[in-house]
C-alpha atoms as a PDB file:
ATOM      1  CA  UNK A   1       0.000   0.000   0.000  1.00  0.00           C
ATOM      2  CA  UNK A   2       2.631   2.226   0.700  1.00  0.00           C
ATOM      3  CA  UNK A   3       4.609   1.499  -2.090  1.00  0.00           C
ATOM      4  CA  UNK A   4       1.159   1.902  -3.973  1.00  0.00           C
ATOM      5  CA  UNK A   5       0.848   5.925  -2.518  1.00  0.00           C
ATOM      6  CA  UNK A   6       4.575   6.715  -3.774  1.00  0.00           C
ATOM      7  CA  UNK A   7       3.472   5.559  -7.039  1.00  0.00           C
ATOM      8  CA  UNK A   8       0.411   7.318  -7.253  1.00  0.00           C
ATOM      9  CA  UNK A   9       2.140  10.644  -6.105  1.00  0.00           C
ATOM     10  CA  UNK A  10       5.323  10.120  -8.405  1.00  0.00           C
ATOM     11  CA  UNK A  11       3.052   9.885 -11.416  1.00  0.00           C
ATOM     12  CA  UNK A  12       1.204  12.107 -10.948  1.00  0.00           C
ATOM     13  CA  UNK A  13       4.209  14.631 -10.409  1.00  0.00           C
ATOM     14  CA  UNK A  14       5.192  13.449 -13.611  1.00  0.00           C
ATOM     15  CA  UNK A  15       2.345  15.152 -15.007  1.00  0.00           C
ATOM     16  CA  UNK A  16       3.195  18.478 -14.261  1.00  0.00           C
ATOM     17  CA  UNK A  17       4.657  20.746 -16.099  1.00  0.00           C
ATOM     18  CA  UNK A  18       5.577  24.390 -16.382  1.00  0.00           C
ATOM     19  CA  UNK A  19       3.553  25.199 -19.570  1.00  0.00           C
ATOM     20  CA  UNK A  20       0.333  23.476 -18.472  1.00  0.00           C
ATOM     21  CA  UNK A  21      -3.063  25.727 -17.888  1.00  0.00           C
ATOM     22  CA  UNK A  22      -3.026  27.120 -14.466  1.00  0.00           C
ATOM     23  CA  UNK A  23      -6.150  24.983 -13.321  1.00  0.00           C
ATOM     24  CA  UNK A  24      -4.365  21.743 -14.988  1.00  0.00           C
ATOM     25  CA  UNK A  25      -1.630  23.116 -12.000  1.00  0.00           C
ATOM     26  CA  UNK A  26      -3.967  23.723  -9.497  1.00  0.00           C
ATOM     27  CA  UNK A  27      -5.768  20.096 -10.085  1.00  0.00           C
ATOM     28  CA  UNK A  28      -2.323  18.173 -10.017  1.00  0.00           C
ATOM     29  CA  UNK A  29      -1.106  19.963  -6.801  1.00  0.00           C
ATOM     30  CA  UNK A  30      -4.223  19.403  -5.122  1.00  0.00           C
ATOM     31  CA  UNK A  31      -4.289  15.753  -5.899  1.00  0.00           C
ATOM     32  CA  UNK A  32      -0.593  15.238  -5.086  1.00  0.00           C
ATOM     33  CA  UNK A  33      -0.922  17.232  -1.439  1.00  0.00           C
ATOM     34  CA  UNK A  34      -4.356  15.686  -0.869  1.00  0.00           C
ATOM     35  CA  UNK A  35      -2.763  12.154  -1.582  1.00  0.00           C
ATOM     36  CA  UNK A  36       0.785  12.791   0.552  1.00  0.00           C
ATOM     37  CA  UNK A  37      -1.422  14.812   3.411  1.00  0.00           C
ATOM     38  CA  UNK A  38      -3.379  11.457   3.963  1.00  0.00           C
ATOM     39  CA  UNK A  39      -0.308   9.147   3.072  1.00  0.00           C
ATOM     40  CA  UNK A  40       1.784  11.009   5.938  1.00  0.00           C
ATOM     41  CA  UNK A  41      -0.805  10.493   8.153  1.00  0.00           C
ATOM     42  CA  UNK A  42      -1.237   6.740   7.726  1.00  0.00           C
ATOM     43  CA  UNK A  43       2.320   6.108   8.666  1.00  0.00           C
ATOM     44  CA  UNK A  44       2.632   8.409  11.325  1.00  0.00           C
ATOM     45  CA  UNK A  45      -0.718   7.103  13.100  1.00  0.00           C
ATOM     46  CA  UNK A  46      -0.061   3.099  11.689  1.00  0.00           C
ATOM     47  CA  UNK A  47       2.869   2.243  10.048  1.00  0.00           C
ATOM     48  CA  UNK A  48       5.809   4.014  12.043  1.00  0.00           C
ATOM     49  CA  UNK A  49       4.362   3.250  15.513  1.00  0.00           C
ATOM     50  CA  UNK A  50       4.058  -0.405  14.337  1.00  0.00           C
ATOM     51  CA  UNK A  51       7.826  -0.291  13.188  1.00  0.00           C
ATOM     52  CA  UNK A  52       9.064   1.258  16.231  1.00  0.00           C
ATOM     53  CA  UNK A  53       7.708  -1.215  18.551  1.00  0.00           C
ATOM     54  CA  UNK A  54      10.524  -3.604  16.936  1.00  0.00           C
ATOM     55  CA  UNK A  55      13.162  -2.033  15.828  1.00  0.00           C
ATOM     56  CA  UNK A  56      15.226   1.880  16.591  1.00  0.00           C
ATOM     57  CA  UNK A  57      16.194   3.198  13.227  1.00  0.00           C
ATOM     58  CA  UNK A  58      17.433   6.281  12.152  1.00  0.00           C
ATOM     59  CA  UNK A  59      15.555   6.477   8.873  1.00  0.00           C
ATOM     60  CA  UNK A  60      12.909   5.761  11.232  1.00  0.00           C
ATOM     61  CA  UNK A  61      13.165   8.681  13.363  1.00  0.00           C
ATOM     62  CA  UNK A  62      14.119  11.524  10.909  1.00  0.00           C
ATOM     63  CA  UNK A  63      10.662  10.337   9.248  1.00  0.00           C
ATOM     64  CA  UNK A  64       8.228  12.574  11.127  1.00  0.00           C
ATOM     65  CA  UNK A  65      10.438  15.895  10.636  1.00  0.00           C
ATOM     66  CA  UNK A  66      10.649  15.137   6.480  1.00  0.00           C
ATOM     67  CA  UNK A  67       6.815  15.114   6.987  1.00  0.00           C
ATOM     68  CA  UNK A  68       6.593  18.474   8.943  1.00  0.00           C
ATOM     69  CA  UNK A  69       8.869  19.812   6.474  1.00  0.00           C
ATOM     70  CA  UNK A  70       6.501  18.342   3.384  1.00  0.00           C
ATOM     71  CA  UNK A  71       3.341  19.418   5.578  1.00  0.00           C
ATOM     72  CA  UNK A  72       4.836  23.360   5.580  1.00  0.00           C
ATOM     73  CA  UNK A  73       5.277  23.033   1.814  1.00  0.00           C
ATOM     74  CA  UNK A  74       1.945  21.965   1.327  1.00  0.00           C
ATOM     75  CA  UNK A  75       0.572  24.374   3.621  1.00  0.00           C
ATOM     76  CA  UNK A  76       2.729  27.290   1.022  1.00  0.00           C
ATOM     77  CA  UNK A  77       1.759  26.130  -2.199  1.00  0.00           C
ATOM     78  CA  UNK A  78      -2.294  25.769  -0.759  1.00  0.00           C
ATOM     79  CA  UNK A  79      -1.960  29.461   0.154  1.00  0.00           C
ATOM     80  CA  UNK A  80      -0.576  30.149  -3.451  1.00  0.00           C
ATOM     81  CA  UNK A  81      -3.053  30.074  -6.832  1.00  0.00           C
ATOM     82  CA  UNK A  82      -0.834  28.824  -9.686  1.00  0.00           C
ATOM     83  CA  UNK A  83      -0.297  31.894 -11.127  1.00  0.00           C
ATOM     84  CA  UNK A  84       2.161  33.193  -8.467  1.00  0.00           C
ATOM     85  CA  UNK A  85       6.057  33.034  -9.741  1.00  0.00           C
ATOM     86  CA  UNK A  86       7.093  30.914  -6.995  1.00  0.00           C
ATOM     87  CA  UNK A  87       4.635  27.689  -7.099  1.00  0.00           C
ATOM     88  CA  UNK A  88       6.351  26.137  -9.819  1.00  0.00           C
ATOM     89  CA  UNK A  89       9.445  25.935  -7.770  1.00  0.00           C
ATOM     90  CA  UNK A  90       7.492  24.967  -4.147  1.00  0.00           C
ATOM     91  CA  UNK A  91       6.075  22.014  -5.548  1.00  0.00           C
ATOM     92  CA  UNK A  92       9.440  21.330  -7.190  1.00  0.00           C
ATOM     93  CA  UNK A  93      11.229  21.740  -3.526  1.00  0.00           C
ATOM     94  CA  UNK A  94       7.983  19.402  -1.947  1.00  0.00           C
ATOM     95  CA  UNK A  95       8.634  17.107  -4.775  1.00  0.00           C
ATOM     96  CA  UNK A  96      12.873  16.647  -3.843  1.00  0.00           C
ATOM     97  CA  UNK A  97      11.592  16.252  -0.208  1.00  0.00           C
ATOM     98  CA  UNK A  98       9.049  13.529  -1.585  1.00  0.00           C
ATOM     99  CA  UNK A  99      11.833  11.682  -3.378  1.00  0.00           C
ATOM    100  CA  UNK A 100      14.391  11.756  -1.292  1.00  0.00           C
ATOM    101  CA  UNK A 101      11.930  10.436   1.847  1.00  0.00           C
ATOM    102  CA  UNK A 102      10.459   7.640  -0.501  1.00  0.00           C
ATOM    103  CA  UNK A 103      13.831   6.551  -1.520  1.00  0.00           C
ATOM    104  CA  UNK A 104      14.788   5.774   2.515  1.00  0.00           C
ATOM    105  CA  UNK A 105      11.462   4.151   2.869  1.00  0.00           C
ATOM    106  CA  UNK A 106      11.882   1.833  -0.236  1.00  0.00           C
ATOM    107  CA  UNK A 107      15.327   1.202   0.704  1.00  0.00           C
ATOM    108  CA  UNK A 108      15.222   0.919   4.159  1.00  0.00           C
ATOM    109  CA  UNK A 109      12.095   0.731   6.137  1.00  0.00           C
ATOM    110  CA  UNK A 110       9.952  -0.950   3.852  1.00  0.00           C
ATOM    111  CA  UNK A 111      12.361  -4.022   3.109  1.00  0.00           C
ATOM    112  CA  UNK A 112      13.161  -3.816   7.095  1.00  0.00           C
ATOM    113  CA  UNK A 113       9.244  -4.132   7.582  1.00  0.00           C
ATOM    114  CA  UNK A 114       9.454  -7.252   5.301  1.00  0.00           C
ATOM    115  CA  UNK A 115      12.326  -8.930   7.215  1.00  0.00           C
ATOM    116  CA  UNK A 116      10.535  -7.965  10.713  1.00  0.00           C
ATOM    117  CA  UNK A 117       6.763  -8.993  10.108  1.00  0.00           C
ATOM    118  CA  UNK A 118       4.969 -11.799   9.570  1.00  0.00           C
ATOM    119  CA  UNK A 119       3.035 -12.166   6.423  1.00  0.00           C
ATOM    120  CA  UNK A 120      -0.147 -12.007   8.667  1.00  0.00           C
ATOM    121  CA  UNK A 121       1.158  -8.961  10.612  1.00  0.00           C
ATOM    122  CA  UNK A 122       2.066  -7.155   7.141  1.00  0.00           C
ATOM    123  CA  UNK A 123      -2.085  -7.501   6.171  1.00  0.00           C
ATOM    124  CA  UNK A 124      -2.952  -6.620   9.210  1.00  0.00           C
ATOM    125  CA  UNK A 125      -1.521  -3.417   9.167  1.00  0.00           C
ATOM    126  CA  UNK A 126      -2.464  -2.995   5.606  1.00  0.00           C
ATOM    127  CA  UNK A 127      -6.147  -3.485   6.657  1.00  0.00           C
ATOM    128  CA  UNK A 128      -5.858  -1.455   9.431  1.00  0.00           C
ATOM    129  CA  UNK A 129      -4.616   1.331   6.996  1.00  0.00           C
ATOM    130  CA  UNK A 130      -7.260   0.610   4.703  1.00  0.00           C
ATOM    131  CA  UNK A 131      -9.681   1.205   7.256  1.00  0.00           C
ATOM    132  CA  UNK A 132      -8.506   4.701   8.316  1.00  0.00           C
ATOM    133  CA  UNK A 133      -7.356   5.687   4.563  1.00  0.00           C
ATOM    134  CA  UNK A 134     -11.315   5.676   4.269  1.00  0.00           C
ATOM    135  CA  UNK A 135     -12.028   7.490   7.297  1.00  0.00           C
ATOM    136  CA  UNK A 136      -9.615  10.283   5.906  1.00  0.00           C
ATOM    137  CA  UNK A 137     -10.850  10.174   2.341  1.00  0.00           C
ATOM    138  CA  UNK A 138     -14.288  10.176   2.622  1.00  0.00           C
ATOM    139  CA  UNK A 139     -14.725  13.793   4.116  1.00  0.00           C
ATOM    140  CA  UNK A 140     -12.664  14.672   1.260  1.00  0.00           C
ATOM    141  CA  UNK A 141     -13.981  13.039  -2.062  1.00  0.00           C
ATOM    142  CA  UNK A 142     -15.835  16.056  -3.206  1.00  0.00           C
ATOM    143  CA  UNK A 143     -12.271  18.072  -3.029  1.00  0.00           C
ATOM    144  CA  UNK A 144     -10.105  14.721  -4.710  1.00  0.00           C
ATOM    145  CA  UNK A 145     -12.992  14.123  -7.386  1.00  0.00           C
ATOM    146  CA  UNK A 146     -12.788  18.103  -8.132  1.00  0.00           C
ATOM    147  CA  UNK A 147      -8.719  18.200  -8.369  1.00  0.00           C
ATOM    148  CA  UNK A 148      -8.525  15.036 -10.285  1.00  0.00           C
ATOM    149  CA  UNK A 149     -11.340  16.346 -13.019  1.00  0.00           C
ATOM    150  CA  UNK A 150      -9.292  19.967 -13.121  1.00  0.00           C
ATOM    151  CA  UNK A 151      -5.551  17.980 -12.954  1.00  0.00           C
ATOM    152  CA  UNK A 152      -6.045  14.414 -15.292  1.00  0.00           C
ATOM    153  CA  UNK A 153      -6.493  13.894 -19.072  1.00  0.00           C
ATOM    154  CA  UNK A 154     -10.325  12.630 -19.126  1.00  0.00           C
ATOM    155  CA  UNK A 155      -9.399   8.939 -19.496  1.00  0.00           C
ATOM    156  CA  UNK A 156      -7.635   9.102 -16.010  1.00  0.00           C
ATOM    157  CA  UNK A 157     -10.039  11.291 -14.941  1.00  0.00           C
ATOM    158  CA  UNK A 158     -13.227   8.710 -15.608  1.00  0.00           C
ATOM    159  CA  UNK A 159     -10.806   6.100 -13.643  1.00  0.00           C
ATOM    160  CA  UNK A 160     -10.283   8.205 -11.046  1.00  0.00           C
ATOM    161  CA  UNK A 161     -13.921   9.198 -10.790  1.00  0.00           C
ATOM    162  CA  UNK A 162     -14.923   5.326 -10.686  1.00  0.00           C
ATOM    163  CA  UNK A 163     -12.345   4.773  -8.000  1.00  0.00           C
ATOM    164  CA  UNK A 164     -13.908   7.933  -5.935  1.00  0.00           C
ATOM    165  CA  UNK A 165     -17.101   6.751  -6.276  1.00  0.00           C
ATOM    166  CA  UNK A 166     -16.085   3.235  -5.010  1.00  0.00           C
ATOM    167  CA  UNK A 167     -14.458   4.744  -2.450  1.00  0.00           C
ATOM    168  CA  UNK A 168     -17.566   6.250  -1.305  1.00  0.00           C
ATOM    169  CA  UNK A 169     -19.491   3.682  -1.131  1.00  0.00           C
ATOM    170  CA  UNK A 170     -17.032   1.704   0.777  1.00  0.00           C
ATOM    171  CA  UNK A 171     -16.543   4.671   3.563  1.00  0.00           C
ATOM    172  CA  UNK A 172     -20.606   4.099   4.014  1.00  0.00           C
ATOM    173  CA  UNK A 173     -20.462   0.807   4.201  1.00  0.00           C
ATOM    174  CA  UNK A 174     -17.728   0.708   6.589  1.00  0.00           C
ATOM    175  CA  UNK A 175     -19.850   3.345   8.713  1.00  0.00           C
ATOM    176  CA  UNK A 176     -22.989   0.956   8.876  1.00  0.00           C
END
């Protein structure tokens, strides 16, 4: 799952670009600090606590600070629009902070996670991220649905929708 939410957030990077219509911007920024916002959150609250109850490492424990520091970049570029000269290079200083942190966590902590856990202790904490990845999205899927229309080609963008919508339904049923 984790490996899943750098993916998601690298790609959609990837889709950014200098030239691109200032909503196009505003969509993929929204989607990429919506996704990392809830992403941090899940680790700090599931993942990290999980791994520290086993093991002291310092990739570990310089994780929470790269989040503040991604957090205060978020916070920036959401008080930005696109149009103002430095958002282009925010997001490009969020996104070296991004890379950098996923690189020690597929390096290091993920593969450490692997050695450390079960295979029944691994889903478990997936599920249990599942679980509250739902609680945290589904307040938000009117704000995710609206970046992803303004940031994705329409193909992605009917995917994404289907996914939201999916997503939705699962957050209710969960709630029953």
């Amino acid at each position: 799952m984790i490996r899943l939410d750098h993916t998601h957030v690298l790609t959609t990077f990837h889709r950014y670009r200098r030239d691109i219509p200032l909503s196009r911007k505003a969509g993929l920024v929204g989607v990429i600090c919506t996704a990392l916002e809830i992403h941090a959150t899940l680790e700090e609250e599931i993942f990290y606590p999980a791994l520290r109850a086993v093991t002291d490492d310092e990739v570990l424990r310089k994780s929470v600070p790269e989040h503040m520091e991604m957090r205060r970049l978020i916070d920036e570029l959401r008080a930005m629009t696109p149009s103002d000269t430095r958002y282009d290079e925010t997001l490009l200083a969020l996104m070296r902070d991004v890379i950098h942190h996923v690189a020690d966590e597929e390096t290091v902590l993920l593969p450490q996670a692997e050695r450390l856990f079960s295979e029944t202790r691994l889903q478990e904490l997936g599920a249990e991220m599942t679980r509250r990845r739902l609680q945290l999205t589904g307040p938000r899927t009117t704000q995710i649905a609206r970046d992803m229309a303004r940031g994705m080609p329409v193909a992605t963008f009917t995917v994404g929708a289907l996914a939201m919508l999916a997503v939705g339904y699962a957050v209710r049923a969960v709630r029953r």
